[in-house]
PDB file of N, CA and C in Angstrom:
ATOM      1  N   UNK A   1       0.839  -1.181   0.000  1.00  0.00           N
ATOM      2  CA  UNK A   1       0.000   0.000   0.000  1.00  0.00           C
ATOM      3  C   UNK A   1       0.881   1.240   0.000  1.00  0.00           C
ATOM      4  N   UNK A   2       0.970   1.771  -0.744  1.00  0.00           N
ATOM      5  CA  UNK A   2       1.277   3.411  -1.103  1.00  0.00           C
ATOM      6  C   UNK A   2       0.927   4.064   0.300  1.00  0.00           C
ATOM      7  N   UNK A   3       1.979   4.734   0.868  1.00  0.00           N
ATOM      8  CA  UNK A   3       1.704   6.297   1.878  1.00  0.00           C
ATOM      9  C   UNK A   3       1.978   7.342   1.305  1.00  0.00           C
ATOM     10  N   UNK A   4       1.390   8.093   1.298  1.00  0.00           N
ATOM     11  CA  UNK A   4       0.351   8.447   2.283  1.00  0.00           C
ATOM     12  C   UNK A   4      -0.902   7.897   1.135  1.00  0.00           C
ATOM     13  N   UNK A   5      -2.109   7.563   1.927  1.00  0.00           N
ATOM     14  CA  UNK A   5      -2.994   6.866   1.056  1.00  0.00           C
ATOM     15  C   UNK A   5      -3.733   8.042   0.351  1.00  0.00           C
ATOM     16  N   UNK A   6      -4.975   7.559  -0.666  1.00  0.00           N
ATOM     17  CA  UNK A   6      -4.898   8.889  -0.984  1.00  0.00           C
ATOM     18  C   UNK A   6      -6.632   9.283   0.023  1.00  0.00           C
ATOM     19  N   UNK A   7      -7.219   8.298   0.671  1.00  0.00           N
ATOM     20  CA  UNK A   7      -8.404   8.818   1.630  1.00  0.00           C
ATOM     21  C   UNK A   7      -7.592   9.663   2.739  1.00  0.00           C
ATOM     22  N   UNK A   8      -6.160   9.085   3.324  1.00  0.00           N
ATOM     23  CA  UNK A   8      -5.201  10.214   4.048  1.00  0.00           C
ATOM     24  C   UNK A   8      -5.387  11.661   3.790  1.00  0.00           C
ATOM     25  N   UNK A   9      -4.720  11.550   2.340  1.00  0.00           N
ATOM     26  CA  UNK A   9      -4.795  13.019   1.930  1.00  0.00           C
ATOM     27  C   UNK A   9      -6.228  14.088   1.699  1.00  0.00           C
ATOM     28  N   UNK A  10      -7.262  13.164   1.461  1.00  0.00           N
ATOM     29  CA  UNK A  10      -8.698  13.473   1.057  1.00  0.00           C
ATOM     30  C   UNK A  10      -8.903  14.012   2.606  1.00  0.00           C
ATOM     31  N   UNK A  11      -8.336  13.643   3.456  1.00  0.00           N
ATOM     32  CA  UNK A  11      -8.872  13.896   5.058  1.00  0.00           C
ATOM     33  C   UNK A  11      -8.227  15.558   5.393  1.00  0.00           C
ATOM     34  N   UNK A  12      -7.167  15.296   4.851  1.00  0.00           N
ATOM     35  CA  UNK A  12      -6.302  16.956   5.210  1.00  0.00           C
ATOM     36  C   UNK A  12      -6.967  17.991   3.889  1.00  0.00           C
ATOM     37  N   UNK A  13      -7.402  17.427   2.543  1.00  0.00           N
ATOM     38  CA  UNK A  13      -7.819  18.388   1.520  1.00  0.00           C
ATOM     39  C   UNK A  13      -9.102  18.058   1.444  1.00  0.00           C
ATOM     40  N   UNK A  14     -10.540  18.612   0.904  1.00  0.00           N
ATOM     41  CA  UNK A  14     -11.470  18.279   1.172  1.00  0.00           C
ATOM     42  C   UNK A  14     -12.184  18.063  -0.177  1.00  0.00           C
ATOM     43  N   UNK A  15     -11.362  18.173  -1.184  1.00  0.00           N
ATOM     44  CA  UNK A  15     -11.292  18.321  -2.343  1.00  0.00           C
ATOM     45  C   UNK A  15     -10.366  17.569  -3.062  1.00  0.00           C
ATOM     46  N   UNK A  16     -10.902  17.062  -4.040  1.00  0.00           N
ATOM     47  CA  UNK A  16      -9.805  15.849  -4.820  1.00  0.00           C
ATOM     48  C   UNK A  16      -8.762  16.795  -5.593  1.00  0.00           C
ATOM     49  N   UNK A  17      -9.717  17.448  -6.760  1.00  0.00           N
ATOM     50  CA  UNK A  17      -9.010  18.026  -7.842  1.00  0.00           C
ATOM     51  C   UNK A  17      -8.146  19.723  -6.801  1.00  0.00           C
ATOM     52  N   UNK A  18      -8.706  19.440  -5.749  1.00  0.00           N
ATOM     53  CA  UNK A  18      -7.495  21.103  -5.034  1.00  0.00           C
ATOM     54  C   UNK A  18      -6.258  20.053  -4.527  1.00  0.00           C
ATOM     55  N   UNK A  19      -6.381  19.008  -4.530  1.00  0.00           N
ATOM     56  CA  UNK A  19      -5.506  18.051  -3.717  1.00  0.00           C
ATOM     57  C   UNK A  19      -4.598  18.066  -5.546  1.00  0.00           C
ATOM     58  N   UNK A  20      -5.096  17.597  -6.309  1.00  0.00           N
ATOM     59  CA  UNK A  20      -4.127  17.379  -7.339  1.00  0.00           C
ATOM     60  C   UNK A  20      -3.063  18.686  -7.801  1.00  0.00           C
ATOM     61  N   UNK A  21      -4.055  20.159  -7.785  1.00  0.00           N
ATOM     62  CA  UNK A  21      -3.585  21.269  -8.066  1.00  0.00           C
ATOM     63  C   UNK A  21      -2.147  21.705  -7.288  1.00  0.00           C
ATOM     64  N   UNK A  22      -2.605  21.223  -6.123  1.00  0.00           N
ATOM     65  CA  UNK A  22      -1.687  21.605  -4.462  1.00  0.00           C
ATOM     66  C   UNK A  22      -0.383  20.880  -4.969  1.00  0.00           C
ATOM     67  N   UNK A  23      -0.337  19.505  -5.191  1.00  0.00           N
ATOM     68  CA  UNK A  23       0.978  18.765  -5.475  1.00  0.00           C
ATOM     69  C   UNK A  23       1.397  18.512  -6.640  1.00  0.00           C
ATOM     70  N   UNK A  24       0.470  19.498  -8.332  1.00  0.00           N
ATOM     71  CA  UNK A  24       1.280  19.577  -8.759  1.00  0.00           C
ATOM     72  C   UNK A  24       2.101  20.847  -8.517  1.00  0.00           C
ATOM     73  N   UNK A  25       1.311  22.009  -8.135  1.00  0.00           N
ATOM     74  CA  UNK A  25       2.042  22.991  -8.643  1.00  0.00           C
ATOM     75  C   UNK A  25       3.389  23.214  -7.426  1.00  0.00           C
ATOM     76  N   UNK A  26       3.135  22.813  -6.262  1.00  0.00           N
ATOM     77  CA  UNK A  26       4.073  21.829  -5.457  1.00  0.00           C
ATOM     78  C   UNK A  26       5.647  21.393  -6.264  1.00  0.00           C
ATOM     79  N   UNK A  27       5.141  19.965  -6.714  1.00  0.00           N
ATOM     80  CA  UNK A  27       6.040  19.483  -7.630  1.00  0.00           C
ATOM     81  C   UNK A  27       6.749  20.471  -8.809  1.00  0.00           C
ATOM     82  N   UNK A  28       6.207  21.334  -9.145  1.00  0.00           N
ATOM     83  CA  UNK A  28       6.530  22.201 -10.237  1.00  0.00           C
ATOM     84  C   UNK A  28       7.946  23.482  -9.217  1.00  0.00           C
ATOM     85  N   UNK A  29       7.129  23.454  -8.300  1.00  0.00           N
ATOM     86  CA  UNK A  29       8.319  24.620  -7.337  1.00  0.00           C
ATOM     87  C   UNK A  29       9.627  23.739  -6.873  1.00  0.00           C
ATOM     88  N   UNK A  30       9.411  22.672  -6.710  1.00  0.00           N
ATOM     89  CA  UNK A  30      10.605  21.625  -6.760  1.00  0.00           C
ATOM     90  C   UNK A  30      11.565  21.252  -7.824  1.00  0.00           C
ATOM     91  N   UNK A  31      10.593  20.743  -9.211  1.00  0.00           N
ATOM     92  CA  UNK A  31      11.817  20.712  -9.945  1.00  0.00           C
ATOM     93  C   UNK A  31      12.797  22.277  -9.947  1.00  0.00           C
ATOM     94  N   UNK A  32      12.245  23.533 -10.416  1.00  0.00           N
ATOM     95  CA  UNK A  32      12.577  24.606 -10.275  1.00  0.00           C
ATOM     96  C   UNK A  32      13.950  24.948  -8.777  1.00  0.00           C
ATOM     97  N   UNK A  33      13.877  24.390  -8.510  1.00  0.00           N
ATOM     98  CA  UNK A  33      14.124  24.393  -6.743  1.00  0.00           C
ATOM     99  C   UNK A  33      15.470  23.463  -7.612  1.00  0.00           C
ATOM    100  N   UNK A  34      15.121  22.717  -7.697  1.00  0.00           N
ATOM    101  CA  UNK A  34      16.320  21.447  -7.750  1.00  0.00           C
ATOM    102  C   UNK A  34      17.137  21.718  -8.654  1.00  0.00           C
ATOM    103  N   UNK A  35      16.538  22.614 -10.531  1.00  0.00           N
ATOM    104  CA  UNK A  35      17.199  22.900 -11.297  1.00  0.00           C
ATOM    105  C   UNK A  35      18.291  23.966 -11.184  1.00  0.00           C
ATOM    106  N   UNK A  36      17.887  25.179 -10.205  1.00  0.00           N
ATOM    107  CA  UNK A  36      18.632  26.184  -9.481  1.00  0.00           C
ATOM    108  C   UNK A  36      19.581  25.597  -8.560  1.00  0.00           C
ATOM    109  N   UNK A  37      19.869  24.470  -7.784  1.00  0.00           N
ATOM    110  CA  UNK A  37      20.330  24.180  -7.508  1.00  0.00           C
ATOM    111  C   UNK A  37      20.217  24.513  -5.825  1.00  0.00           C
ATOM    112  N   UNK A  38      18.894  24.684  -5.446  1.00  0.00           N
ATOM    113  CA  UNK A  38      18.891  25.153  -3.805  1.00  0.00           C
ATOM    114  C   UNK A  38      18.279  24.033  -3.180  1.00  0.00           C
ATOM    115  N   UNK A  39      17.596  22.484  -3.540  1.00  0.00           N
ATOM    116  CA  UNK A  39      16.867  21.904  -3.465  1.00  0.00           C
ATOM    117  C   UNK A  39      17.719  20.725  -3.977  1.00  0.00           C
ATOM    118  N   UNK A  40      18.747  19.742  -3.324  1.00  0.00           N
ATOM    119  CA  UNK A  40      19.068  18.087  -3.911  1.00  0.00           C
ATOM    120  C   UNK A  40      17.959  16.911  -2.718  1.00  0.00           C
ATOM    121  N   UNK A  41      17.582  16.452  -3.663  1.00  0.00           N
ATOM    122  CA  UNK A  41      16.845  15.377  -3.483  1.00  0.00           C
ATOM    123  C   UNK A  41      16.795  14.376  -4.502  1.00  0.00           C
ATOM    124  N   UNK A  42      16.858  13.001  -4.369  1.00  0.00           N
ATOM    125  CA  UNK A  42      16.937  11.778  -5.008  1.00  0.00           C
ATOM    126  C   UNK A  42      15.459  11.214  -4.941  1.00  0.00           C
ATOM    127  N   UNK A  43      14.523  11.970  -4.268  1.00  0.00           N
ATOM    128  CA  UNK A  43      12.867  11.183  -4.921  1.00  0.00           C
ATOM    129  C   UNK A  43      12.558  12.320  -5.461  1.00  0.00           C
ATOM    130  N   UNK A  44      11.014  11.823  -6.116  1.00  0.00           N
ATOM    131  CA  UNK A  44      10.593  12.522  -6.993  1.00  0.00           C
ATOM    132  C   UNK A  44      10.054  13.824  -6.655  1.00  0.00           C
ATOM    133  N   UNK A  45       9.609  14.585  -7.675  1.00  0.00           N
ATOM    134  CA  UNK A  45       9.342  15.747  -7.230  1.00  0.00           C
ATOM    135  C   UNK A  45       7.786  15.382  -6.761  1.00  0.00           C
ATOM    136  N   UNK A  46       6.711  14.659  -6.643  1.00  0.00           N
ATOM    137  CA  UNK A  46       5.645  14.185  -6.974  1.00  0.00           C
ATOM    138  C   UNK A  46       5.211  13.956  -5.268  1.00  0.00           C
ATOM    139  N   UNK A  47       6.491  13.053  -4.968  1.00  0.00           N
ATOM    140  CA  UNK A  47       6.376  12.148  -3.969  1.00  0.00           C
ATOM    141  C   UNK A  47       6.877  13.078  -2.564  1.00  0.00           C
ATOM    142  N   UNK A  48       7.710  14.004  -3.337  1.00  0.00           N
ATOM    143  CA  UNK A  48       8.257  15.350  -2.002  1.00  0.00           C
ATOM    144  C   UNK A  48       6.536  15.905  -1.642  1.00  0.00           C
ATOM    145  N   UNK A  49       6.045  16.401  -3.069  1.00  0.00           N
ATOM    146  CA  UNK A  49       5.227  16.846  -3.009  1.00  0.00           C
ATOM    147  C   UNK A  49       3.457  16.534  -2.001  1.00  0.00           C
ATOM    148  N   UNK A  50       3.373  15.097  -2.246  1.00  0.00           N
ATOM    149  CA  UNK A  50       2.690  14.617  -1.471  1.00  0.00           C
ATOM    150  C   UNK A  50       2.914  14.001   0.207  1.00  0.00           C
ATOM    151  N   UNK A  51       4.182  13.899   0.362  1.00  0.00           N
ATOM    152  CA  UNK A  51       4.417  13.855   1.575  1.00  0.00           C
ATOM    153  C   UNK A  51       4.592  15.419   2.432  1.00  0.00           C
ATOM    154  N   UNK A  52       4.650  16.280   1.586  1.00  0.00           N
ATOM    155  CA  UNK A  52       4.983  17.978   2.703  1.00  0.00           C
ATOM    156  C   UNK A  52       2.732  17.865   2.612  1.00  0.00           C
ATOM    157  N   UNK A  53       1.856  17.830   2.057  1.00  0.00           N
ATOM    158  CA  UNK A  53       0.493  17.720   2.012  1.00  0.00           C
ATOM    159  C   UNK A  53      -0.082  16.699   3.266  1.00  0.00           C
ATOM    160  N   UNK A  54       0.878  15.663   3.149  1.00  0.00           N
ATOM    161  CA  UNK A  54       0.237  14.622   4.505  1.00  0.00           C
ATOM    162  C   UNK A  54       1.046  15.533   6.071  1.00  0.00           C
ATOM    163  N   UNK A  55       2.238  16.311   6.000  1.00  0.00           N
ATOM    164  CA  UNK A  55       2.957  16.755   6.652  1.00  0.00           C
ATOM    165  C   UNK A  55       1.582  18.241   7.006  1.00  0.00           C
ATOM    166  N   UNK A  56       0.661  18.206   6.519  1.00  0.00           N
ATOM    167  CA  UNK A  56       0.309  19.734   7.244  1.00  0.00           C
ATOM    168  C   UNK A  56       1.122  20.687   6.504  1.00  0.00           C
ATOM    169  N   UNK A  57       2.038  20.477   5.533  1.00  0.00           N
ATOM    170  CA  UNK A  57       3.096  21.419   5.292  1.00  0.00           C
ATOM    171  C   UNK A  57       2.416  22.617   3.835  1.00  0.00           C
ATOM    172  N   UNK A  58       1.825  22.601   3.208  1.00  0.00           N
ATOM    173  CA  UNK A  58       1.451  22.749   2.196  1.00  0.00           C
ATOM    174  C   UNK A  58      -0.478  23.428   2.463  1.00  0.00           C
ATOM    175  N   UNK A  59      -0.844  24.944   2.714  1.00  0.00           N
ATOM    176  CA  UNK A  59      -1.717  25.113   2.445  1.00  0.00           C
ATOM    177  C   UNK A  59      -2.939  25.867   1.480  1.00  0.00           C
ATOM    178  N   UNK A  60      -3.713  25.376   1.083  1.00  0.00           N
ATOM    179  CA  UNK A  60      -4.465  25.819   0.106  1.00  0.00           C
ATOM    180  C   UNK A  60      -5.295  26.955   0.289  1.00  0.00           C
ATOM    181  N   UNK A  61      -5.012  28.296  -0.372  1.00  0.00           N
ATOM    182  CA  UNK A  61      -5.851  29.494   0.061  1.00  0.00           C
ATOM    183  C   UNK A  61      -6.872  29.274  -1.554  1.00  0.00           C
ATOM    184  N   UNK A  62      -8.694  29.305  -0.438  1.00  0.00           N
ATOM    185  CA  UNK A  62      -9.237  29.164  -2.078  1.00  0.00           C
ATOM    186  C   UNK A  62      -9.815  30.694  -1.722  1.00  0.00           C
ATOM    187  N   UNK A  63      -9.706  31.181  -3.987  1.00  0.00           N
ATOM    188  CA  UNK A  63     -10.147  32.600  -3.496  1.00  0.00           C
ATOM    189  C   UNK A  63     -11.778  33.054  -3.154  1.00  0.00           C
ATOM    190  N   UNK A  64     -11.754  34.180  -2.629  1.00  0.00           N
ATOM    191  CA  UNK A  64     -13.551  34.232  -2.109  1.00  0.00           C
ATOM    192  C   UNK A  64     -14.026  35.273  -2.960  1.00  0.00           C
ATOM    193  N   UNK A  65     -14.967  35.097  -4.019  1.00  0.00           N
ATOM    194  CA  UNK A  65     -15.295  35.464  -5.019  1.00  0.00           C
ATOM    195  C   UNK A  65     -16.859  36.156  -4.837  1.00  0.00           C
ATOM    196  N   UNK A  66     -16.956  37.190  -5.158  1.00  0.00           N
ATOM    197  CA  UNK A  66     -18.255  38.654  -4.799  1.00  0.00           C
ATOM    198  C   UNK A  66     -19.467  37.860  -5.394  1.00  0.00           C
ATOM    199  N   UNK A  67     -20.542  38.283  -5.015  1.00  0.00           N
ATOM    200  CA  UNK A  67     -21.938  37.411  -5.747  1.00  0.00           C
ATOM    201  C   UNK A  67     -21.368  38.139  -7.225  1.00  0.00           C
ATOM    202  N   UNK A  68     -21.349  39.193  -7.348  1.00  0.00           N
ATOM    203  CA  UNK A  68     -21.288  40.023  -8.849  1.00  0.00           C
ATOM    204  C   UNK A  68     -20.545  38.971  -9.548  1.00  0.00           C
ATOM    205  N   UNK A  69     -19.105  38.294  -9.564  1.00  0.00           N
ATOM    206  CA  UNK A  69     -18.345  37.696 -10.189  1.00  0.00           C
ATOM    207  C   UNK A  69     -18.958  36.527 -10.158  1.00  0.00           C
ATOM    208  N   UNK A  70     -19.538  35.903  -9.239  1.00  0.00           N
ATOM    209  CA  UNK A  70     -20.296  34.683  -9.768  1.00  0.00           C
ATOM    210  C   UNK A  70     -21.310  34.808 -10.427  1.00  0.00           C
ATOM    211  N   UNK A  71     -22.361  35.535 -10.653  1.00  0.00           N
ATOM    212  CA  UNK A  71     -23.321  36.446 -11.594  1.00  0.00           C
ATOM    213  C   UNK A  71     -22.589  36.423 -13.420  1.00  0.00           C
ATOM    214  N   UNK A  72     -21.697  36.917 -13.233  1.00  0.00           N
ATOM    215  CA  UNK A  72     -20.609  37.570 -14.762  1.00  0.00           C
ATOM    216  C   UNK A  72     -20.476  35.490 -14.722  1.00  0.00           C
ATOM    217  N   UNK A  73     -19.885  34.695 -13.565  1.00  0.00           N
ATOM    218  CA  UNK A  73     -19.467  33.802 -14.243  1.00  0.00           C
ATOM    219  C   UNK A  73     -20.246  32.562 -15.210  1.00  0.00           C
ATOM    220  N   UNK A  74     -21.387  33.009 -14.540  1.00  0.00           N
ATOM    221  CA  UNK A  74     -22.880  32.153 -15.185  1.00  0.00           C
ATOM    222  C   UNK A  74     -23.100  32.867 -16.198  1.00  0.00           C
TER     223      UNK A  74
END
């Protein structure tokens, strides 16, 4: 069995697809990180990524959007 599982992670995010967003764009600040050279690590960027998410480490600000903008978005 894979850790962190992914009902684990579903427990800390409450949301599947904010859970996918979170560790890629996560993973994306890592390779970046690693290519600069401030960041050596030998696992993946994927797997950093989902373990700092089970860690509490990683949080998701969602934005809070005016009735007007949800109005324009319909």
């Amino acid at each position: 069995m894979l850790y962190p599982s992914i009902n684990d992670l579903l427990d800390i995010m409450e949301n599947r697809y904010y859970l996918v967003i979170a560790v890629s764009k996560r993973a994306r600040q890592i390779i970046d990180e690693q290519r600069e050279g401030t960041m050596d690590s030998d696992d993946k960027p994927v797997n950093i990524a989902t373990n700092e998410v089970a860690a509490h480490k990683i949080v998701v600000e969602k934005p809070e959007l005016e009735m007007g903008e949800l109005q324009d978005q319909l």
